[in-house]
N, C-alpha and C. Protein backbone atom coordinates (compact mmCIF):
# COMPACT_ATOMS: atom_id res chain seq x y z
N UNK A 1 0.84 -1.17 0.00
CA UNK A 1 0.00 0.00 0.00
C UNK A 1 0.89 1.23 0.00
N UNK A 2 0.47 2.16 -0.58
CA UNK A 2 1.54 3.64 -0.83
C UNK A 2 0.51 4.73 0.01
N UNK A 3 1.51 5.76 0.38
CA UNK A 3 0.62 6.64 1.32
C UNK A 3 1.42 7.84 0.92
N UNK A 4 0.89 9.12 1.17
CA UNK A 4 1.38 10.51 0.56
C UNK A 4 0.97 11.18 1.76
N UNK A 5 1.59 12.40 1.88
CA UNK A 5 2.11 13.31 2.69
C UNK A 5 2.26 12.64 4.17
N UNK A 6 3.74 11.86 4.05
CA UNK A 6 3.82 11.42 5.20
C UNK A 6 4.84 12.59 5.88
N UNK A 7 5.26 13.66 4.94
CA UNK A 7 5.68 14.83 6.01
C UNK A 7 7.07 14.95 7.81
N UNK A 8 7.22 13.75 6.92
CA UNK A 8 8.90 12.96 8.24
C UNK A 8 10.23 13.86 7.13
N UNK A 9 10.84 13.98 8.28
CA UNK A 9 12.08 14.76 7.64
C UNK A 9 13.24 14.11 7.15
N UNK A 10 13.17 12.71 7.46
CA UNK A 10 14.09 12.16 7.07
C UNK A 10 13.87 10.89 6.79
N UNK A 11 14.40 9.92 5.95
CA UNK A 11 13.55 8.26 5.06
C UNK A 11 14.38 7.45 5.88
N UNK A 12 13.73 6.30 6.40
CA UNK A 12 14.53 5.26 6.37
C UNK A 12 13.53 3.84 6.43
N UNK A 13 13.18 2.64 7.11
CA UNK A 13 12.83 1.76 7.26
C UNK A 13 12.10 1.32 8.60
N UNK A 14 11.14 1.20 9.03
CA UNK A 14 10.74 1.03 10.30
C UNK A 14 9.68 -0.63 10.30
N UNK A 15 10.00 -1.24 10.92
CA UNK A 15 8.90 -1.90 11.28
C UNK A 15 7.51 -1.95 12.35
N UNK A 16 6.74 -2.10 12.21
CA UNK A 16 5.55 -1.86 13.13
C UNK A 16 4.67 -3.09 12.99
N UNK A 17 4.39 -3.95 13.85
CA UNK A 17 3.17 -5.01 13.44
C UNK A 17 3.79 -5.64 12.70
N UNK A 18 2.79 -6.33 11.37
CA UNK A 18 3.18 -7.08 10.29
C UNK A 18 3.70 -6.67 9.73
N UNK A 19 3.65 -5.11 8.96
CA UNK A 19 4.43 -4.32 8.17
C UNK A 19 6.17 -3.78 8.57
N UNK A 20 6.16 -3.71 7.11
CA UNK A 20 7.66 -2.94 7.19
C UNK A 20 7.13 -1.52 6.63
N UNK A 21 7.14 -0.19 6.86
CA UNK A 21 7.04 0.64 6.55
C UNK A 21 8.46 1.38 5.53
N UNK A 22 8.60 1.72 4.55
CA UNK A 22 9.74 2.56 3.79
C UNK A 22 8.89 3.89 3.99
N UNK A 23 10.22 4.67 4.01
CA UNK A 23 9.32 5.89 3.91
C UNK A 23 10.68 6.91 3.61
N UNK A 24 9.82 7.78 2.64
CA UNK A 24 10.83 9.02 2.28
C UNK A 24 11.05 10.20 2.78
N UNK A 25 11.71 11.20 2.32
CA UNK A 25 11.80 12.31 2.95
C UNK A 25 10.78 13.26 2.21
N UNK A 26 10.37 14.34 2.97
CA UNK A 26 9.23 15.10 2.69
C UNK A 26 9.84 16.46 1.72
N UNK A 27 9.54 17.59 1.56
CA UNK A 27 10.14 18.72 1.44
C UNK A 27 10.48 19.55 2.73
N UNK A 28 11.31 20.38 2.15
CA UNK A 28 11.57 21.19 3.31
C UNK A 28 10.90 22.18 3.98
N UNK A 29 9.75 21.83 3.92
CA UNK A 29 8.50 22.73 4.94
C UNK A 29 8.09 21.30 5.16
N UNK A 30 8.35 19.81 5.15
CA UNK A 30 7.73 18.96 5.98
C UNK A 30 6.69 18.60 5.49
N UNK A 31 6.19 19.01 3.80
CA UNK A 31 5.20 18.41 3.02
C UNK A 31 5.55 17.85 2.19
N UNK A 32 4.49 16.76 1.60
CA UNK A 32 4.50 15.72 0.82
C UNK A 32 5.09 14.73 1.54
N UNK A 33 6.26 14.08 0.71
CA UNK A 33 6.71 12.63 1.25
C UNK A 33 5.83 11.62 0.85
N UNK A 34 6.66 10.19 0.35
CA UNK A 34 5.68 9.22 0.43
C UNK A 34 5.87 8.05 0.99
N UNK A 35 5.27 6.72 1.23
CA UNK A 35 5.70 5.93 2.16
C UNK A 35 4.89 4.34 1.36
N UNK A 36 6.03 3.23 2.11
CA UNK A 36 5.07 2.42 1.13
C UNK A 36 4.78 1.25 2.35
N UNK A 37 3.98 0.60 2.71
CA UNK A 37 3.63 -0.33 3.47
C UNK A 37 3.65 -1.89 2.90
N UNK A 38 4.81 -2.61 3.25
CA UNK A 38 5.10 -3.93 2.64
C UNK A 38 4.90 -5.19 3.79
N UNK A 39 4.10 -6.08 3.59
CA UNK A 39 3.67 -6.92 4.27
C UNK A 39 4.79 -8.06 5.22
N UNK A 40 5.35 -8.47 5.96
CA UNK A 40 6.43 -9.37 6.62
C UNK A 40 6.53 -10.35 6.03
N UNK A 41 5.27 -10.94 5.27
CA UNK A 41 5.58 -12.05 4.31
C UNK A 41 5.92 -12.46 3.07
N UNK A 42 5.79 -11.01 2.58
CA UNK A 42 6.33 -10.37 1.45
C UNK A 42 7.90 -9.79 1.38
N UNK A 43 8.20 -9.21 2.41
CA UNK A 43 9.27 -8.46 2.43
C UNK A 43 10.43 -9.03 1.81
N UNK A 44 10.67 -10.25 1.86
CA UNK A 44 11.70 -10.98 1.25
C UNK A 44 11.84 -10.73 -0.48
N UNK A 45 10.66 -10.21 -0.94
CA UNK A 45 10.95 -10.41 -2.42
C UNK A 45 10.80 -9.00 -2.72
N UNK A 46 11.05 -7.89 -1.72
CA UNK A 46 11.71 -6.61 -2.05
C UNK A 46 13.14 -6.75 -2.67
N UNK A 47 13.16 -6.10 -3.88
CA UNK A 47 14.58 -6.08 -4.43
C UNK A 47 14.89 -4.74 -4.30
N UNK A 48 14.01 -3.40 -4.50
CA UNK A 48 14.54 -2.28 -4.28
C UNK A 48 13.58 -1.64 -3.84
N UNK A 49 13.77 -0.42 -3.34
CA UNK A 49 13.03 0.84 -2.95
C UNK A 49 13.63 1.86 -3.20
N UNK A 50 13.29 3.40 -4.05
CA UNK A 50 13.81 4.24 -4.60
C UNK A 50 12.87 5.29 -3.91
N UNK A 51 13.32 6.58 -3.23
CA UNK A 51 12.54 7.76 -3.46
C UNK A 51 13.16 8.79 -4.18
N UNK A 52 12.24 9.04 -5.51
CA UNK A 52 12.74 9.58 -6.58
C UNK A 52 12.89 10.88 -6.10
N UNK A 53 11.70 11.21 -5.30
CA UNK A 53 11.58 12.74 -5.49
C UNK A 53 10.16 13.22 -3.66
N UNK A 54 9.99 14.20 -3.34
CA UNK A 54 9.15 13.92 -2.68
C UNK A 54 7.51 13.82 -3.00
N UNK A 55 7.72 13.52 -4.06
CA UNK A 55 6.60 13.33 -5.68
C UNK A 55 6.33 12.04 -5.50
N UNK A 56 6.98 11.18 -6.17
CA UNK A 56 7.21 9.96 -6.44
C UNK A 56 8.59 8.91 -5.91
N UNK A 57 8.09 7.56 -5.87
CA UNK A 57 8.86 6.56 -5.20
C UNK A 57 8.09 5.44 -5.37
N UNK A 58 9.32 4.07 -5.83
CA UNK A 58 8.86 2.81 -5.95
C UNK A 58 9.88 1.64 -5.32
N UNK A 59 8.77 0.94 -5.54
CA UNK A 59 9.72 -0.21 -4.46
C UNK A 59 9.44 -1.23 -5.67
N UNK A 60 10.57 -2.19 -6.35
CA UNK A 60 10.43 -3.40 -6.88
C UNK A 60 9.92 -4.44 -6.26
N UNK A 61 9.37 -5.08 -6.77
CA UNK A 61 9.31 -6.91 -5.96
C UNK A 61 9.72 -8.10 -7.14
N UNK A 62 10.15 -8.65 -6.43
CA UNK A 62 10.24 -10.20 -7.44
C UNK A 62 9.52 -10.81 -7.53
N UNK A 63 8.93 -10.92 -8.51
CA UNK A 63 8.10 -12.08 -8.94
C UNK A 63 8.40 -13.02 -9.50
N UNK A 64 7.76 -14.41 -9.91
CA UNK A 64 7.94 -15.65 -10.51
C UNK A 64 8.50 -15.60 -11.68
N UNK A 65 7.56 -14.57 -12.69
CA UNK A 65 8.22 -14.68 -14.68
C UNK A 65 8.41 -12.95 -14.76
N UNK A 66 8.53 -12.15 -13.73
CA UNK A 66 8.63 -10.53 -13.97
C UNK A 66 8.69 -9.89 -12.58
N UNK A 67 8.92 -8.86 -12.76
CA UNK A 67 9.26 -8.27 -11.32
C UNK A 67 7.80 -7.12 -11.41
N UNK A 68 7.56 -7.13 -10.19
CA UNK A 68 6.33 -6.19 -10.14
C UNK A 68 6.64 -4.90 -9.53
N UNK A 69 6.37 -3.62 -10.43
CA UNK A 69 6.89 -1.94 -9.78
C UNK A 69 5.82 -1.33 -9.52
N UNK A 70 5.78 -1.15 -7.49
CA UNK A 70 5.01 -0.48 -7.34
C UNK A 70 5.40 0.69 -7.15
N UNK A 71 4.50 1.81 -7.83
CA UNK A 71 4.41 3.36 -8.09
C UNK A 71 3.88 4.10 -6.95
N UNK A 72 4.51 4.89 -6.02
CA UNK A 72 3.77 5.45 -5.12
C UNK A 72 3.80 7.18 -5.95
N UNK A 73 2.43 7.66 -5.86
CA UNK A 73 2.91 9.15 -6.56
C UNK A 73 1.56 10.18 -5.54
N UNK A 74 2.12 11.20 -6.00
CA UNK A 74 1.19 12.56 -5.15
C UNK A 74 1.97 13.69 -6.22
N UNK A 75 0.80 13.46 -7.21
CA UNK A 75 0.67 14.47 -7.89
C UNK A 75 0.13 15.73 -7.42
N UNK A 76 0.50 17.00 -8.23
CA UNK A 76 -0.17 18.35 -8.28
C UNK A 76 -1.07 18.37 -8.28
N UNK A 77 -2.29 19.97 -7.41
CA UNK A 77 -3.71 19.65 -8.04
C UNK A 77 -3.68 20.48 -8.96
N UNK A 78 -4.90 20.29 -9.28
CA UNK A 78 -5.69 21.04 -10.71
C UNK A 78 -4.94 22.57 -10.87
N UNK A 79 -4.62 23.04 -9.25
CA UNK A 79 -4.75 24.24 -9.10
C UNK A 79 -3.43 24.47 -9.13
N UNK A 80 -2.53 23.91 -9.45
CA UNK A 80 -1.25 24.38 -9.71
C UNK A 80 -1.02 24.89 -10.90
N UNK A 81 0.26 25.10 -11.58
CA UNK A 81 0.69 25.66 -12.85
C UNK A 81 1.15 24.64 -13.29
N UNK A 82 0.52 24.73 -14.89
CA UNK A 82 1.02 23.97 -15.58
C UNK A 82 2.50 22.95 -15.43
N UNK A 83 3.24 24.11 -15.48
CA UNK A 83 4.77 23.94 -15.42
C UNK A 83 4.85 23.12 -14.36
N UNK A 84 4.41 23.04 -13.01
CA UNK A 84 4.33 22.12 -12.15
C UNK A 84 3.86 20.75 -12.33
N UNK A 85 2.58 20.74 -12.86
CA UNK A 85 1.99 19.39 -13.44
C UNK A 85 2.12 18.51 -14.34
N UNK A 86 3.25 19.51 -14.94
CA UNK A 86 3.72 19.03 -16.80
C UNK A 86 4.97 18.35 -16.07
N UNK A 87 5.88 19.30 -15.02
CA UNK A 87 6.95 18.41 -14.72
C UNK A 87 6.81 17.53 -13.61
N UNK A 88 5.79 17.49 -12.91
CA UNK A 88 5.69 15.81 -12.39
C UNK A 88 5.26 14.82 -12.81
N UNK A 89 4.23 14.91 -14.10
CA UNK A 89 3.73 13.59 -14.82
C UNK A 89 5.59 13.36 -15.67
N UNK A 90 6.57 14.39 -16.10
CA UNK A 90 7.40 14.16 -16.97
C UNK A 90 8.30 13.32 -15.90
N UNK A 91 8.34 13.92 -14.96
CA UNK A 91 9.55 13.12 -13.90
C UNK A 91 8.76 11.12 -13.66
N UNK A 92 7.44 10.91 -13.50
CA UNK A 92 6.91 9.51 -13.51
C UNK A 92 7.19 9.13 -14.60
N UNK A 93 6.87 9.67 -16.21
CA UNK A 93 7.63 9.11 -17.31
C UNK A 93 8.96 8.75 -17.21
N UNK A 94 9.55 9.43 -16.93
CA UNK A 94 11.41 8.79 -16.66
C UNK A 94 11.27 7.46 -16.11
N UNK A 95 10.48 7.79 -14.93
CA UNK A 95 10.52 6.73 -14.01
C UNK A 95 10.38 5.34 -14.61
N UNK A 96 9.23 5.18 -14.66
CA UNK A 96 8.41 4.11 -16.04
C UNK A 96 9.01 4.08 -17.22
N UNK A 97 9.82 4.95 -17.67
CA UNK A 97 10.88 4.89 -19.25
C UNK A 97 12.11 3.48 -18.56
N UNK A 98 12.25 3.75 -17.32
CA UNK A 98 13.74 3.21 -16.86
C UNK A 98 13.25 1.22 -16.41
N UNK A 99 12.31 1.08 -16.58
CA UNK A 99 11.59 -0.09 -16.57
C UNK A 99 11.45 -1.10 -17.89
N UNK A 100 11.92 -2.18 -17.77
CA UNK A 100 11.56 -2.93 -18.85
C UNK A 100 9.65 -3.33 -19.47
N UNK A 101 9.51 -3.00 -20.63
CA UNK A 101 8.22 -2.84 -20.75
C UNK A 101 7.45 -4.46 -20.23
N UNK A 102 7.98 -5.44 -20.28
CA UNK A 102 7.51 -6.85 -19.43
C UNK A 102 7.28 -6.84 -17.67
N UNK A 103 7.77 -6.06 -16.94
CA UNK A 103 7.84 -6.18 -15.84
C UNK A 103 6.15 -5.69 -15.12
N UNK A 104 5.35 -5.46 -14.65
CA UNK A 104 3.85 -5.46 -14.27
C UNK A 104 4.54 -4.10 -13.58
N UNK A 105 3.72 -2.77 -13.89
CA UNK A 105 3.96 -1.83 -12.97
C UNK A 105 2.25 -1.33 -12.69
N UNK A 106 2.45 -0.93 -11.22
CA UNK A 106 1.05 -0.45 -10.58
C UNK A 106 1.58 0.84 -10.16
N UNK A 107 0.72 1.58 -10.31
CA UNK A 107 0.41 2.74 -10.07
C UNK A 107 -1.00 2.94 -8.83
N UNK A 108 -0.62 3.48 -7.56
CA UNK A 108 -0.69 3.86 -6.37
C UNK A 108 -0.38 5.44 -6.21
N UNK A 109 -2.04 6.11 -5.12
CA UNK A 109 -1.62 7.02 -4.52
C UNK A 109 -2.35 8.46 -5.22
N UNK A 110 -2.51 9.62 -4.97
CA UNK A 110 -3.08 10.30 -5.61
C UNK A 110 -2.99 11.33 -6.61
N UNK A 111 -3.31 11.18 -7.79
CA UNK A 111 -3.03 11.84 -9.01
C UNK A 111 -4.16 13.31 -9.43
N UNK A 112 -5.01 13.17 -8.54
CA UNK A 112 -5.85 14.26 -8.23
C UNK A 112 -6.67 13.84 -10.10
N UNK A 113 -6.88 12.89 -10.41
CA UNK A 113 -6.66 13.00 -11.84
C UNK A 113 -8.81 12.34 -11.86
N UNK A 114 -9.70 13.60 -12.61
CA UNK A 114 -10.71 13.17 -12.96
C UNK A 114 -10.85 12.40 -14.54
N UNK A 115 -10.90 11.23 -14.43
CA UNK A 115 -10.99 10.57 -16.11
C UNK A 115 -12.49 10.25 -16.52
N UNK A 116 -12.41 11.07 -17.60
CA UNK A 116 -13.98 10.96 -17.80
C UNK A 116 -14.56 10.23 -19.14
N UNK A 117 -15.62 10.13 -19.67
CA UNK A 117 -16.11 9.16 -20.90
C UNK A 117 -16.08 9.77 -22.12
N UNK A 118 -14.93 9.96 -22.16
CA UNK A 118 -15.04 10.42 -24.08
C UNK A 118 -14.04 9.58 -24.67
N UNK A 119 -15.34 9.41 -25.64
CA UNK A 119 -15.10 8.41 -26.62
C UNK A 119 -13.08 7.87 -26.90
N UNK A 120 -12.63 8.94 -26.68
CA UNK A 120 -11.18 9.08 -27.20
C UNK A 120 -10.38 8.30 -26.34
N UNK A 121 -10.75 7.89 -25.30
CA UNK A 121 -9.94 7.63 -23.88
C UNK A 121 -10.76 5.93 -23.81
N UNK A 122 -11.79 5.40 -24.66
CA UNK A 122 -12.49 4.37 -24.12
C UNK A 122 -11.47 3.18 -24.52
N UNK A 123 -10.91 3.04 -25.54
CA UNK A 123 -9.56 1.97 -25.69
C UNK A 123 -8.66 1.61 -24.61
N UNK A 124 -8.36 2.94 -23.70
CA UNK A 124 -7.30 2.85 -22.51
C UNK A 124 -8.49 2.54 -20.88
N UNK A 125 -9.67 3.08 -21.09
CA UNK A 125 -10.50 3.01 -19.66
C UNK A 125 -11.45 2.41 -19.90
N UNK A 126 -12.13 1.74 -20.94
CA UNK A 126 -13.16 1.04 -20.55
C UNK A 126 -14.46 2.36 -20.83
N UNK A 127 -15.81 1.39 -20.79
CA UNK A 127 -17.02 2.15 -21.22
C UNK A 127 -17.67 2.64 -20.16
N UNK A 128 -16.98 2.34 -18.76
CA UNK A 128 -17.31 2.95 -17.61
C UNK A 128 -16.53 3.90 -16.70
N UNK A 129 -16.81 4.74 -16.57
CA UNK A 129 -16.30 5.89 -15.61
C UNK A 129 -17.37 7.13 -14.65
N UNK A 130 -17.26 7.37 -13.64
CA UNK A 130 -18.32 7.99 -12.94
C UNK A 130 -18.28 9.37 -13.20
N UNK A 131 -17.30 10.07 -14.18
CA UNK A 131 -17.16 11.34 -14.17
C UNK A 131 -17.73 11.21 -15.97
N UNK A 132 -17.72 12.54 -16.05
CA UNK A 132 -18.67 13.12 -17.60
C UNK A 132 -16.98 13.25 -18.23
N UNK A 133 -16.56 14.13 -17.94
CA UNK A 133 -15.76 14.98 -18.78
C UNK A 133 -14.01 14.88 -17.85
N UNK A 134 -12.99 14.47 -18.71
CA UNK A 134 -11.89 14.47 -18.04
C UNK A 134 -11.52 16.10 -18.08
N UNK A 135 -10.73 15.77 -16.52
CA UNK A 135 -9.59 17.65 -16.20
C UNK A 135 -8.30 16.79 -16.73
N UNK A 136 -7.65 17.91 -16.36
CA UNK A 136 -5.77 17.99 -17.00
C UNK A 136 -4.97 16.72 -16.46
N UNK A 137 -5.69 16.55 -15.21
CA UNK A 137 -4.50 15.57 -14.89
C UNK A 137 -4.99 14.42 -15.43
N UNK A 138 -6.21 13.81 -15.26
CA UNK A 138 -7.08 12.94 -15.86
C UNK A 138 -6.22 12.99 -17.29
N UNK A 139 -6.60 13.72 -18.33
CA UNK A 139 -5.55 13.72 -19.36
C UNK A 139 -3.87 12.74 -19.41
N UNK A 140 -3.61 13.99 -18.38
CA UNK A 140 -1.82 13.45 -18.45
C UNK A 140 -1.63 11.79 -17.93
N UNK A 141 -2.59 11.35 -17.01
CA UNK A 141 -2.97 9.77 -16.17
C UNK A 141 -3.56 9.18 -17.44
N UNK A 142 -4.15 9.08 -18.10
CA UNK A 142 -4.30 8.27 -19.36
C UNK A 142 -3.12 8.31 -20.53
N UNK A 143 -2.46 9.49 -20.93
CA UNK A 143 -1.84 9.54 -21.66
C UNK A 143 -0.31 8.86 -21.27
N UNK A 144 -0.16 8.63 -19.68
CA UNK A 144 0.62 7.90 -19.32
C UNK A 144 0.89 6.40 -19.30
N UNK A 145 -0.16 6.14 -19.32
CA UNK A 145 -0.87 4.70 -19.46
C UNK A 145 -1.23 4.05 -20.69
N UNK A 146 -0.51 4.95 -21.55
CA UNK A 146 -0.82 4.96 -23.44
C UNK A 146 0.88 4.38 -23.90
């Protein structure tokens, strides 16, 4: 499970309960940050954990015929500037560029992103969606997934 604005000043590894918690560093006012929650019975087939940015961060796992990349992200809202939103969907492209296209990657966490039913988007989402009309990020979250 991936979690956003965990707002800790500094990353490292904690255990609690069943979980192993990773967790990154925030910005320097102590916002954002993200964190990923990996199960004790799982933990063994962690191969990596990366925090890219206090944006985005993934942790690999091994799997049987592919390795599975989970995506933790906390995108911009609506209400930011472009230039902000353009360069955090561009910084998750890198991310996902640096991945072999066989490996299963999930995407986790909040993209603030409304995807809505036009016709143009039904190849990548399906004939169901609860919103009318996609916003910007909705956009850039499909076109990522293209």
């Amino acid at each position: 499970m991936g979690v956003q604005d965990v707002r800790w000043d500094k990353g490292c590894t904690v255990r609690a309960g069943d979980c192993n918690f990773f967790y990154g560093r925030g910005n320097e006012n102590h916002q954002l940050g993200t964190r990923v929650f990996v199960h004790h019975r799982i933990v063994s087939a962690v191969k990596r954990v990366e925090f890219v940015s206090d944006r985005v961060s993934y942790i690999v796992l091994r799997g049987r015929w592919f390795n599975i990349i989970v995506l933790t992200v906390h995108a911009p809202s609506e209400e930011k500037s472009d230039d902000s939103k353009g360069s955090s969907y561009e910084e998750l492209q890198q991310v996902l560029d640096n991945f072999p296209k066989y490996h299963m990657k999930v995407l986790l966490g909040d993209v603030i992103a409304k995807v809505g039913r036009e016709n143009i988007f039904k190849p990548t989402i399906g004939n169901e969606s609860l919103i009318q009309d996609s916003n910007g990020n909705g956009v850039r979250i499909i076109n990522l997934a293209t």
